[in-house]
PDB file of N, CA and C in Angstrom:
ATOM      1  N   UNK A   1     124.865 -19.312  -4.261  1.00  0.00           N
ATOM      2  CA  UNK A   1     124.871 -17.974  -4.789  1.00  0.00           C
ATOM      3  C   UNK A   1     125.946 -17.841  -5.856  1.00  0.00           C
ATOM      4  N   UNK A   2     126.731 -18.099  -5.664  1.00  0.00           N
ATOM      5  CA  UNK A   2     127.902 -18.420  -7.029  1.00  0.00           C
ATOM      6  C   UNK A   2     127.121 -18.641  -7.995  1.00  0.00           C
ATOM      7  N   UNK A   3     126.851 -19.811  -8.464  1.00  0.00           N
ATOM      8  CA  UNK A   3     126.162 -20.214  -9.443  1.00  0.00           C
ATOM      9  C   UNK A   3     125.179 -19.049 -10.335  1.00  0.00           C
ATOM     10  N   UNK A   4     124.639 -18.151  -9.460  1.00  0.00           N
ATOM     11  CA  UNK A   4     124.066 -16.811 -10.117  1.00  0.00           C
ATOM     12  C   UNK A   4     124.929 -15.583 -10.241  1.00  0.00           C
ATOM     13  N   UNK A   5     125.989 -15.734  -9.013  1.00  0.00           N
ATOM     14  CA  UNK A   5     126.966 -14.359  -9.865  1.00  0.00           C
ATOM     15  C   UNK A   5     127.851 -15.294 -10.885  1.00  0.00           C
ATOM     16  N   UNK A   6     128.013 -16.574 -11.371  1.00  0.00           N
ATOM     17  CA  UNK A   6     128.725 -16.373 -12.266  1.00  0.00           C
ATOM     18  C   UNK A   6     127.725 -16.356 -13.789  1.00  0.00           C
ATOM     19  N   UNK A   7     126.494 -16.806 -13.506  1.00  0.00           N
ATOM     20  CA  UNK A   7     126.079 -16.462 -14.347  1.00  0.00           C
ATOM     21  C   UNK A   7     125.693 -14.721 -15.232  1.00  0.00           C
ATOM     22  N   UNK A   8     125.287 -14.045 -13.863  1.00  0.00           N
ATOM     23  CA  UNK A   8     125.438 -12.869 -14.227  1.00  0.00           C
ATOM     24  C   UNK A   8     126.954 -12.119 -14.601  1.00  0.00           C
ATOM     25  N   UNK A   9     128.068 -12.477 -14.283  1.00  0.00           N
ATOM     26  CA  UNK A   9     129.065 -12.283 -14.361  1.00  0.00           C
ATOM     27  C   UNK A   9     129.077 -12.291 -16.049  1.00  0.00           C
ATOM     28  N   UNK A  10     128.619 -12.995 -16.630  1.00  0.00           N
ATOM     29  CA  UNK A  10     128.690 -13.646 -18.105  1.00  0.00           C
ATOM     30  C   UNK A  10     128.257 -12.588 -19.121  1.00  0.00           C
ATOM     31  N   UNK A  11     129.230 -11.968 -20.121  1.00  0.00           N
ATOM     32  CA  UNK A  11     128.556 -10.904 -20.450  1.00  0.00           C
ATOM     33  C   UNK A  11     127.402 -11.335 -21.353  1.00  0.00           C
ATOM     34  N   UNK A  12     126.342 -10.657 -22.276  1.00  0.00           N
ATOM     35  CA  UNK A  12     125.583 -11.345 -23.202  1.00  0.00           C
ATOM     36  C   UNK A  12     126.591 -11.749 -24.363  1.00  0.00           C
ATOM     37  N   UNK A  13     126.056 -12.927 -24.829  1.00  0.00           N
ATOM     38  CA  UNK A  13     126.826 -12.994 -25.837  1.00  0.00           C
ATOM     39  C   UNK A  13     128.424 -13.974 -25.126  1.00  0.00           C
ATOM     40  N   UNK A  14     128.696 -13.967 -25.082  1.00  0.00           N
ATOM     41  CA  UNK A  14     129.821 -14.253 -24.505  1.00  0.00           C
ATOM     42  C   UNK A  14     129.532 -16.285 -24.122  1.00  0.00           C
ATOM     43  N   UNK A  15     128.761 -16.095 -23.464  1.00  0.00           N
ATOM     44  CA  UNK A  15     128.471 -17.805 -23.381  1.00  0.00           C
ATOM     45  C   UNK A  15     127.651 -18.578 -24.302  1.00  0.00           C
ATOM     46  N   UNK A  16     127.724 -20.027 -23.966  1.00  0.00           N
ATOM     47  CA  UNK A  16     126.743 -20.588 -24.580  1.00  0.00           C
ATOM     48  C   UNK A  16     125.323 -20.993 -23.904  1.00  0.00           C
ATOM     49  N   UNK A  17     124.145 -21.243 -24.625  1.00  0.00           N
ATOM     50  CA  UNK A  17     123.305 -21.776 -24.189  1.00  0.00           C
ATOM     51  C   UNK A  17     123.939 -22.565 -23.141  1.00  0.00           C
ATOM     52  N   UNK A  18     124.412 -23.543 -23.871  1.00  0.00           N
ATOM     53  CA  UNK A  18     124.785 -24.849 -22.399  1.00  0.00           C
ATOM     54  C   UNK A  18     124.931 -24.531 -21.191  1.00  0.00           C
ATOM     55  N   UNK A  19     126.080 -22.952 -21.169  1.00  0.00           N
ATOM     56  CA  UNK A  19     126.416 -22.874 -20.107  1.00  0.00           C
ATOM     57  C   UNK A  19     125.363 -22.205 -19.305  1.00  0.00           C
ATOM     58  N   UNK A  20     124.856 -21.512 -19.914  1.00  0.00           N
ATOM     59  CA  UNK A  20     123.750 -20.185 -19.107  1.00  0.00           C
ATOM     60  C   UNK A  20     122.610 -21.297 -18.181  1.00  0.00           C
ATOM     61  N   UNK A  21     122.381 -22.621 -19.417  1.00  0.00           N
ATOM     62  CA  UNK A  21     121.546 -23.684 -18.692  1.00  0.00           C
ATOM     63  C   UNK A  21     122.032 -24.190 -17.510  1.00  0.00           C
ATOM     64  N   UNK A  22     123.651 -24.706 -17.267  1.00  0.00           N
ATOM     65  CA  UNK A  22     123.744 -25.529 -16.753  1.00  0.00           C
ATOM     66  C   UNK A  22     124.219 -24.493 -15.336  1.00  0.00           C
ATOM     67  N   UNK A  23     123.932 -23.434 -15.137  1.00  0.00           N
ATOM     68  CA  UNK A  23     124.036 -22.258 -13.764  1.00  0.00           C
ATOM     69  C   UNK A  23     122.588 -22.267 -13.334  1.00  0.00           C
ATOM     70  N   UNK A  24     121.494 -22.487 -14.387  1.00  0.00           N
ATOM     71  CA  UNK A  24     120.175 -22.209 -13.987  1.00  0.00           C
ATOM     72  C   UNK A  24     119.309 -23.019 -12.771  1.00  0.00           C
ATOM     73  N   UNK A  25     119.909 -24.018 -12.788  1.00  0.00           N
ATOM     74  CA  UNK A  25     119.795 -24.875 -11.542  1.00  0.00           C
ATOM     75  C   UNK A  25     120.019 -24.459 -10.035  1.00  0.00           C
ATOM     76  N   UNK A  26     121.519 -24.274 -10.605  1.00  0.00           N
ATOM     77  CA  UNK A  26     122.002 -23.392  -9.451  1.00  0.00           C
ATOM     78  C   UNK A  26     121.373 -22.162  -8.795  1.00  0.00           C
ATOM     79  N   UNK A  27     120.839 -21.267  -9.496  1.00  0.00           N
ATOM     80  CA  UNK A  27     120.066 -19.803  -9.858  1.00  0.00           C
ATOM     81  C   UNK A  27     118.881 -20.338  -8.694  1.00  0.00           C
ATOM     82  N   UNK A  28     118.120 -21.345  -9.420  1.00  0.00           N
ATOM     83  CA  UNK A  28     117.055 -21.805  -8.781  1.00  0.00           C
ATOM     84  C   UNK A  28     117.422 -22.363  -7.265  1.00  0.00           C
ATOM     85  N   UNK A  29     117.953 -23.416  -7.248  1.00  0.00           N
ATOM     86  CA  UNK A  29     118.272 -23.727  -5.606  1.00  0.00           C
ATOM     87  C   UNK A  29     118.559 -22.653  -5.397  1.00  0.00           C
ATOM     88  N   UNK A  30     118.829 -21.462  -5.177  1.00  0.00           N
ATOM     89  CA  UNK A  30     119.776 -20.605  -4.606  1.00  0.00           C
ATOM     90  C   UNK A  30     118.705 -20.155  -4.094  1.00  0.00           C
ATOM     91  N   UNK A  31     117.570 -19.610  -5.086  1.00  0.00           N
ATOM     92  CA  UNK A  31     116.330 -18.877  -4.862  1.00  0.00           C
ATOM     93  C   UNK A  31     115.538 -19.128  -3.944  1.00  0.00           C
ATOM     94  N   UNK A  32     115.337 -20.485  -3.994  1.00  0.00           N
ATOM     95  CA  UNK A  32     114.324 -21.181  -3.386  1.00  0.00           C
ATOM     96  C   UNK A  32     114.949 -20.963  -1.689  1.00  0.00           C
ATOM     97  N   UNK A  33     116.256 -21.403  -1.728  1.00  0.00           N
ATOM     98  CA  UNK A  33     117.146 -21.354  -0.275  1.00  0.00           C
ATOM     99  C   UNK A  33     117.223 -19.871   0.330  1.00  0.00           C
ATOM    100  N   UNK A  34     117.021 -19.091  -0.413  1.00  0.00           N
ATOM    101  CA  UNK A  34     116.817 -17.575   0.010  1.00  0.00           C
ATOM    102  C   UNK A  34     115.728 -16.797   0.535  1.00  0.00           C
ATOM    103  N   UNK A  35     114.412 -17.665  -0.758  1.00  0.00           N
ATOM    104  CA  UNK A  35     112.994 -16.951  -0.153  1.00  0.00           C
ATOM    105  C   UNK A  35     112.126 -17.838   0.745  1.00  0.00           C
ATOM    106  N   UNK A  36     112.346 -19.086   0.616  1.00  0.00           N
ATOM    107  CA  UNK A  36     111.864 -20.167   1.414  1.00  0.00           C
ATOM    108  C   UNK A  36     111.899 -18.943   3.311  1.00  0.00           C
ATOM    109  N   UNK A  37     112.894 -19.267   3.253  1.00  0.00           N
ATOM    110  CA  UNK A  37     112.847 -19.356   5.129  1.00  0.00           C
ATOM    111  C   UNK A  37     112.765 -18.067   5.036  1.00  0.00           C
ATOM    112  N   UNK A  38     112.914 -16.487   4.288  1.00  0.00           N
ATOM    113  CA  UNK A  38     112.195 -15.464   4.198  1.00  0.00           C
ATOM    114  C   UNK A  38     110.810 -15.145   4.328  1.00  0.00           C
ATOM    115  N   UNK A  39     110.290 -15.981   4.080  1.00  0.00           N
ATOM    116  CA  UNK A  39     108.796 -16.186   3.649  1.00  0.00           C
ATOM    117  C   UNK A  39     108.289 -16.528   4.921  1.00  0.00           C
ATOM    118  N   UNK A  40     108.944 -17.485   5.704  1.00  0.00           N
ATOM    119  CA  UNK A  40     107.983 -18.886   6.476  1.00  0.00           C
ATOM    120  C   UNK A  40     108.687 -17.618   7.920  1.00  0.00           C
ATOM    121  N   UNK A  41     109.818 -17.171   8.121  1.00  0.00           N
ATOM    122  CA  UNK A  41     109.901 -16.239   9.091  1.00  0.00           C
ATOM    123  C   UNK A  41     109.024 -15.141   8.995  1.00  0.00           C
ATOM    124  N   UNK A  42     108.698 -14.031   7.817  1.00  0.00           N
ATOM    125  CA  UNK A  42     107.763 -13.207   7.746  1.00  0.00           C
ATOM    126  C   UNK A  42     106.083 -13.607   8.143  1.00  0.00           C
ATOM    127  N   UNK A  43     106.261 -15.166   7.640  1.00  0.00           N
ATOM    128  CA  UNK A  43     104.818 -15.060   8.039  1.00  0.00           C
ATOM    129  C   UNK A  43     104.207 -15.657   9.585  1.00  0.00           C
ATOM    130  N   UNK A  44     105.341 -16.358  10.356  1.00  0.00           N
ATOM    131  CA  UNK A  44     105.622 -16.970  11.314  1.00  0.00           C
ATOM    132  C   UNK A  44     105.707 -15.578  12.143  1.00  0.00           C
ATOM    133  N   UNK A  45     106.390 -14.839  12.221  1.00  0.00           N
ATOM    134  CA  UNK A  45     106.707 -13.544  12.799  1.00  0.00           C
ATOM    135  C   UNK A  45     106.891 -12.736  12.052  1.00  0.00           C
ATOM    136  N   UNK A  46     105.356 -11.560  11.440  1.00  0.00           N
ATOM    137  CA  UNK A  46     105.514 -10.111  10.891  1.00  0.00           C
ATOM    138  C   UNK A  46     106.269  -9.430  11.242  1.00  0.00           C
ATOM    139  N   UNK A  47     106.503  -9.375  12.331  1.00  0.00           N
ATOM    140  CA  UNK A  47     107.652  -8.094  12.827  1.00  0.00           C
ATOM    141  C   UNK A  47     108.800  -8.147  12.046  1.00  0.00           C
ATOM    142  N   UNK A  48     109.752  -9.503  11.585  1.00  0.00           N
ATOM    143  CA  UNK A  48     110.597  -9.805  11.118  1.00  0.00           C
ATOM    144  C   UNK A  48     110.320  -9.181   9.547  1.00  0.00           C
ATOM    145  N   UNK A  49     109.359  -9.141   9.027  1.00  0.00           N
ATOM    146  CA  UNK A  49     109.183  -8.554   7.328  1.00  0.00           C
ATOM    147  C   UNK A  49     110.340  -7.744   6.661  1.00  0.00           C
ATOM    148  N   UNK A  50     110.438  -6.736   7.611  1.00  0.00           N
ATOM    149  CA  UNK A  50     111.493  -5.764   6.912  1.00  0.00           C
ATOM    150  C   UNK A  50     112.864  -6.276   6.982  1.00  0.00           C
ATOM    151  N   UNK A  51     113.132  -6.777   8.012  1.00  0.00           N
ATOM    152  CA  UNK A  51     114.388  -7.342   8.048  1.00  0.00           C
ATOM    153  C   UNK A  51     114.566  -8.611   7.210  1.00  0.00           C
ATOM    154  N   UNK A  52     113.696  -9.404   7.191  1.00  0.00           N
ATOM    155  CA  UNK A  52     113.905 -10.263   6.291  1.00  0.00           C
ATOM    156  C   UNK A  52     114.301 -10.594   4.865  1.00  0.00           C
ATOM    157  N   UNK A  53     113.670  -9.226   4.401  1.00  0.00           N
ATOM    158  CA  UNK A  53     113.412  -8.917   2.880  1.00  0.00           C
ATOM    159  C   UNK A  53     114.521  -8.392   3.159  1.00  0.00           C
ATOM    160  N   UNK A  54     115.312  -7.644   4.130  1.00  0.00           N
ATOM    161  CA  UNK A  54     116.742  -6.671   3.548  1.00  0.00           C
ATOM    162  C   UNK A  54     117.330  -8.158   3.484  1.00  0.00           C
ATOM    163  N   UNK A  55     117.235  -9.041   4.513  1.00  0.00           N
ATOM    164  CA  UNK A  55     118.804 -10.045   4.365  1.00  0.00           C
ATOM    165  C   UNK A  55     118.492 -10.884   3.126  1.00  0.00           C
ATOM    166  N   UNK A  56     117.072 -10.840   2.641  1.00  0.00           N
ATOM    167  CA  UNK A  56     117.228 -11.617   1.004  1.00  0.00           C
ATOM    168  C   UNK A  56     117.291 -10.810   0.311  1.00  0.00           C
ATOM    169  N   UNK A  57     117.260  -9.539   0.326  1.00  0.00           N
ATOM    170  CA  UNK A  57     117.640  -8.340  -0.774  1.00  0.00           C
ATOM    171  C   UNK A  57     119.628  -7.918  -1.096  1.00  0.00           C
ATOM    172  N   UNK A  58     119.707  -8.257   0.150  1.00  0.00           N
ATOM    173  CA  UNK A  58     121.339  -8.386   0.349  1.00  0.00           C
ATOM    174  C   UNK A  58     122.111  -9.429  -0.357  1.00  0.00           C
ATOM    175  N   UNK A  59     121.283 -10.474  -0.134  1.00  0.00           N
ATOM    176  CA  UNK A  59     121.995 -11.935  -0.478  1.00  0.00           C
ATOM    177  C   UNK A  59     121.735 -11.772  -2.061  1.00  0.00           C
ATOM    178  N   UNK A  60     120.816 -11.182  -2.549  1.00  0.00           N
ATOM    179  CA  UNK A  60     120.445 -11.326  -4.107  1.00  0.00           C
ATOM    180  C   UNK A  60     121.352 -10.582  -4.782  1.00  0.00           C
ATOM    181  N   UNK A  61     121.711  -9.245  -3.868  1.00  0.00           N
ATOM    182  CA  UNK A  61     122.475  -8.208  -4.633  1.00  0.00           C
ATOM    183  C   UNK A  61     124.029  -8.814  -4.968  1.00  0.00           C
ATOM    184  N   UNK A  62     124.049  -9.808  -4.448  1.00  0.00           N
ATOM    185  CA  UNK A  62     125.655 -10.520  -4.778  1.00  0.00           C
ATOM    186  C   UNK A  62     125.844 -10.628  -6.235  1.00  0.00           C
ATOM    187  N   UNK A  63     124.442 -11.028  -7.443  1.00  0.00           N
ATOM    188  CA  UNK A  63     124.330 -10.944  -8.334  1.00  0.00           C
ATOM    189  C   UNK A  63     124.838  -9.931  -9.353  1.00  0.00           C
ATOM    190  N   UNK A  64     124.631  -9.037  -8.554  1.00  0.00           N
ATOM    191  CA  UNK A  64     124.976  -7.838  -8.987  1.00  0.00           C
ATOM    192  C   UNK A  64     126.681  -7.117  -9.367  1.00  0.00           C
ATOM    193  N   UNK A  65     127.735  -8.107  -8.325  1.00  0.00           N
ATOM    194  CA  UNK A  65     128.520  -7.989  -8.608  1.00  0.00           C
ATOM    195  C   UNK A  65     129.516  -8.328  -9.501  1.00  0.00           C
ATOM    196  N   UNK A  66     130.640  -7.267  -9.839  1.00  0.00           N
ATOM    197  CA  UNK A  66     131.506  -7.530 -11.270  1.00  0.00           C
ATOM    198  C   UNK A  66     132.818  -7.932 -11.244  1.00  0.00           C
ATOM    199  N   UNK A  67     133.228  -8.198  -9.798  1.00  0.00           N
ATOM    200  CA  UNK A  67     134.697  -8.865  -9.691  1.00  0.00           C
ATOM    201  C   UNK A  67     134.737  -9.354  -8.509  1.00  0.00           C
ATOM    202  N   UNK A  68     135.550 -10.440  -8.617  1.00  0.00           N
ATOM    203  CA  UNK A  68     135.558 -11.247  -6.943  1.00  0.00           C
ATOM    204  C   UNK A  68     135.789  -9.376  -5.699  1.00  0.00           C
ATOM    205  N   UNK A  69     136.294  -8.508  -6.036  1.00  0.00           N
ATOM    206  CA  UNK A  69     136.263  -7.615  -4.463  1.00  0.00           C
ATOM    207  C   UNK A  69     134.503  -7.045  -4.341  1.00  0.00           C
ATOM    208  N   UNK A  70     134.269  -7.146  -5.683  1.00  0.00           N
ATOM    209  CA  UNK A  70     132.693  -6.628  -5.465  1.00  0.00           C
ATOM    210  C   UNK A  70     131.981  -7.774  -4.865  1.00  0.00           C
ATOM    211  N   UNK A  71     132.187  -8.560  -5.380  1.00  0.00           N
ATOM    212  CA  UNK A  71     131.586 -10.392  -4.723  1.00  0.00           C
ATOM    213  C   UNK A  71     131.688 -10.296  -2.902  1.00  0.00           C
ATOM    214  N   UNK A  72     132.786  -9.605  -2.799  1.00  0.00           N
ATOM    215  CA  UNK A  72     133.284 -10.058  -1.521  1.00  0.00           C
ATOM    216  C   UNK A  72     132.577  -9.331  -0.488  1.00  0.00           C
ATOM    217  N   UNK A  73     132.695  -7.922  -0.969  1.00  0.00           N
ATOM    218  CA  UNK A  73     132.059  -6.711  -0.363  1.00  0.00           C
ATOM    219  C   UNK A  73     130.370  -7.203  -0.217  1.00  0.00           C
ATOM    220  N   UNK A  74     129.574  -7.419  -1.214  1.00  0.00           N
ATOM    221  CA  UNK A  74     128.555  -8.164  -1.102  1.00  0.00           C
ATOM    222  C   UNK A  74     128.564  -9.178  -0.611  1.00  0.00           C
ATOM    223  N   UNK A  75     129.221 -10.143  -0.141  1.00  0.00           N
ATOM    224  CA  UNK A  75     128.582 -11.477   0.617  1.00  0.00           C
ATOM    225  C   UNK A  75     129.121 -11.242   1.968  1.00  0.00           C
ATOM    226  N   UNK A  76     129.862  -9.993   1.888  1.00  0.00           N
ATOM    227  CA  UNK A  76     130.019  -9.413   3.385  1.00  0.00           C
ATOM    228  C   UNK A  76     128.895  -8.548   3.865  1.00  0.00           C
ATOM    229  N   UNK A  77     128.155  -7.880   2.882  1.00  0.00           N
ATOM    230  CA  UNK A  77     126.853  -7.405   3.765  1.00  0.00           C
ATOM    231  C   UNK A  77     125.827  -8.228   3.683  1.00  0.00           C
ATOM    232  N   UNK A  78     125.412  -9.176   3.090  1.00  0.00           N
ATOM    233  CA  UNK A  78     124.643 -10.439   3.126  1.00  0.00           C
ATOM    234  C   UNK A  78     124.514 -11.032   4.236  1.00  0.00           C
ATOM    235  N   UNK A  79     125.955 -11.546   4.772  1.00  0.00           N
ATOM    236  CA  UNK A  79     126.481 -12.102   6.186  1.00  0.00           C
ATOM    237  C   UNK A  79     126.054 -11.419   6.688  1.00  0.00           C
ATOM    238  N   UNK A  80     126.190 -10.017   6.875  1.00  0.00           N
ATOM    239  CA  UNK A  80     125.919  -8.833   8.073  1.00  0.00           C
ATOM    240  C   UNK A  80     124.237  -8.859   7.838  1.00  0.00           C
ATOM    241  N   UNK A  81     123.414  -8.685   7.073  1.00  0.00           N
ATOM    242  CA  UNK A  81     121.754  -8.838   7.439  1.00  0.00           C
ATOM    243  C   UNK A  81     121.434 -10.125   7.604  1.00  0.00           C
ATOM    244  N   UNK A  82     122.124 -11.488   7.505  1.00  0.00           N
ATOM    245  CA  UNK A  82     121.426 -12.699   8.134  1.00  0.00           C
ATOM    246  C   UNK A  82     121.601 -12.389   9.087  1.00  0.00           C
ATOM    247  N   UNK A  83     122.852 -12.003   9.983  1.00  0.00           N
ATOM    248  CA  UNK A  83     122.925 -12.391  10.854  1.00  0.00           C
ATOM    249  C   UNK A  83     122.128 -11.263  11.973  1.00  0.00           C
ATOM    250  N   UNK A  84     121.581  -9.956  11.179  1.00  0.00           N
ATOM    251  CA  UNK A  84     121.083  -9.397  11.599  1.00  0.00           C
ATOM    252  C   UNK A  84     119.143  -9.729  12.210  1.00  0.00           C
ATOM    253  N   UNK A  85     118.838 -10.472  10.833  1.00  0.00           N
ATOM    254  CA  UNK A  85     117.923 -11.422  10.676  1.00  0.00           C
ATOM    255  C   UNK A  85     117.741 -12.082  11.925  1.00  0.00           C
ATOM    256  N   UNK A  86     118.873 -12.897  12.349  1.00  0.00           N
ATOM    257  CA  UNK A  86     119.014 -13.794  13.486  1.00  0.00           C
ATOM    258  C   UNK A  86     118.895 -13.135  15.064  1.00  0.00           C
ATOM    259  N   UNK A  87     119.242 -12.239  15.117  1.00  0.00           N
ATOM    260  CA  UNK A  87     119.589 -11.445  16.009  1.00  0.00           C
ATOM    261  C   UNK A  87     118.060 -11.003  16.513  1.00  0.00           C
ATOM    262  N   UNK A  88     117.321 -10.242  15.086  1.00  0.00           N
ATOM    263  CA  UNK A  88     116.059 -10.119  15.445  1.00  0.00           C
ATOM    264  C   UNK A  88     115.268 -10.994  16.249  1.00  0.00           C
ATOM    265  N   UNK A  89     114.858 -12.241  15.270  1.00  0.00           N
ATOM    266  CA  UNK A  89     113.938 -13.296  15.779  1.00  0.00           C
ATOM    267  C   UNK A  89     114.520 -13.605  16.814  1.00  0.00           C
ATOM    268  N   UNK A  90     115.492 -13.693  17.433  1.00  0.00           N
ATOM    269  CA  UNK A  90     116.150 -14.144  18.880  1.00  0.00           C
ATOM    270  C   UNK A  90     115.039 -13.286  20.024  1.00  0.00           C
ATOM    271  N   UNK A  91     115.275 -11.993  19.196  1.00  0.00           N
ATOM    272  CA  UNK A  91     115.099 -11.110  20.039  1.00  0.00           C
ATOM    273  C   UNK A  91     113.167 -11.289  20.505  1.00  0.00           C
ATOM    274  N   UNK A  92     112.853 -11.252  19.249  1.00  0.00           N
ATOM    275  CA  UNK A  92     111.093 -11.447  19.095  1.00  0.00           C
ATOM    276  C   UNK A  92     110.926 -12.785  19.961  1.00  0.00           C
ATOM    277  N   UNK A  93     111.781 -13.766  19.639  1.00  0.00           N
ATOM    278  CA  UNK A  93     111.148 -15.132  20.246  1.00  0.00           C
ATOM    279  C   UNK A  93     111.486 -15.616  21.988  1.00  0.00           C
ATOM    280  N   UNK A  94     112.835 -14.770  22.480  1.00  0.00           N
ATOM    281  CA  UNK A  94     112.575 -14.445  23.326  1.00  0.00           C
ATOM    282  C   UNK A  94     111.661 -13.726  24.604  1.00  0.00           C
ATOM    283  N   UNK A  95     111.074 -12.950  23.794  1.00  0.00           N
ATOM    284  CA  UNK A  95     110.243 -12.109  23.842  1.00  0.00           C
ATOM    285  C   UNK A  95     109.076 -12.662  24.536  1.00  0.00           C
ATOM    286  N   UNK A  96     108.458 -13.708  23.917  1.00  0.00           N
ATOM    287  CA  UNK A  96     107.119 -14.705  23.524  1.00  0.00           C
ATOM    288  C   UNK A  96     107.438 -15.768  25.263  1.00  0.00           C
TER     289      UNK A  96
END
């Protein structure tokens, strides 16, 4: 997730191609590591949908932030819906 807040961090203008390229990698693994097991839990267990999408809606919004306390504050509610995430399916798969 770094790799995309520092890219967004970057004002326009301000970087180079090179650099904007060489975060885009990063951007991507990040993505893939975010919606992957979002996906395969929603469709594995519907019930999980809403919660799922908040803890990858959480984790994305890190992007969003403009200084390491905003960074922080965000990957502190990120933490707080995975683990909310987790908590769920415990709960569902217990359940079963």
């Amino acid at each position: 997730m770094r790799g995309e807040w520092t890219q967004a961090a970057e004002p326009p203008g301000t970087g180079s191609s090179g650099q904007l390229r060489l975060h885009a990698p990063a951007s991507h693994t990040t993505r893939a590591a975010i919606t992957a097991p979002a996906v395969r839990a929603t469709v594995l267990l519907p019930a999980l949908a809403s919660t799922a999408k908040a803890a990858a809606d959480a984790t994305y919004a890190m992007r969003n932030a403009t200084d390491q306390a905003a960074l922080d504050t965000a990957r502190a509610r990120a933490n707080s819906a995975a683990d909310e995430l987790v908590t769920a399916a415990g709960e569902l798969l217990g359940a079963v």
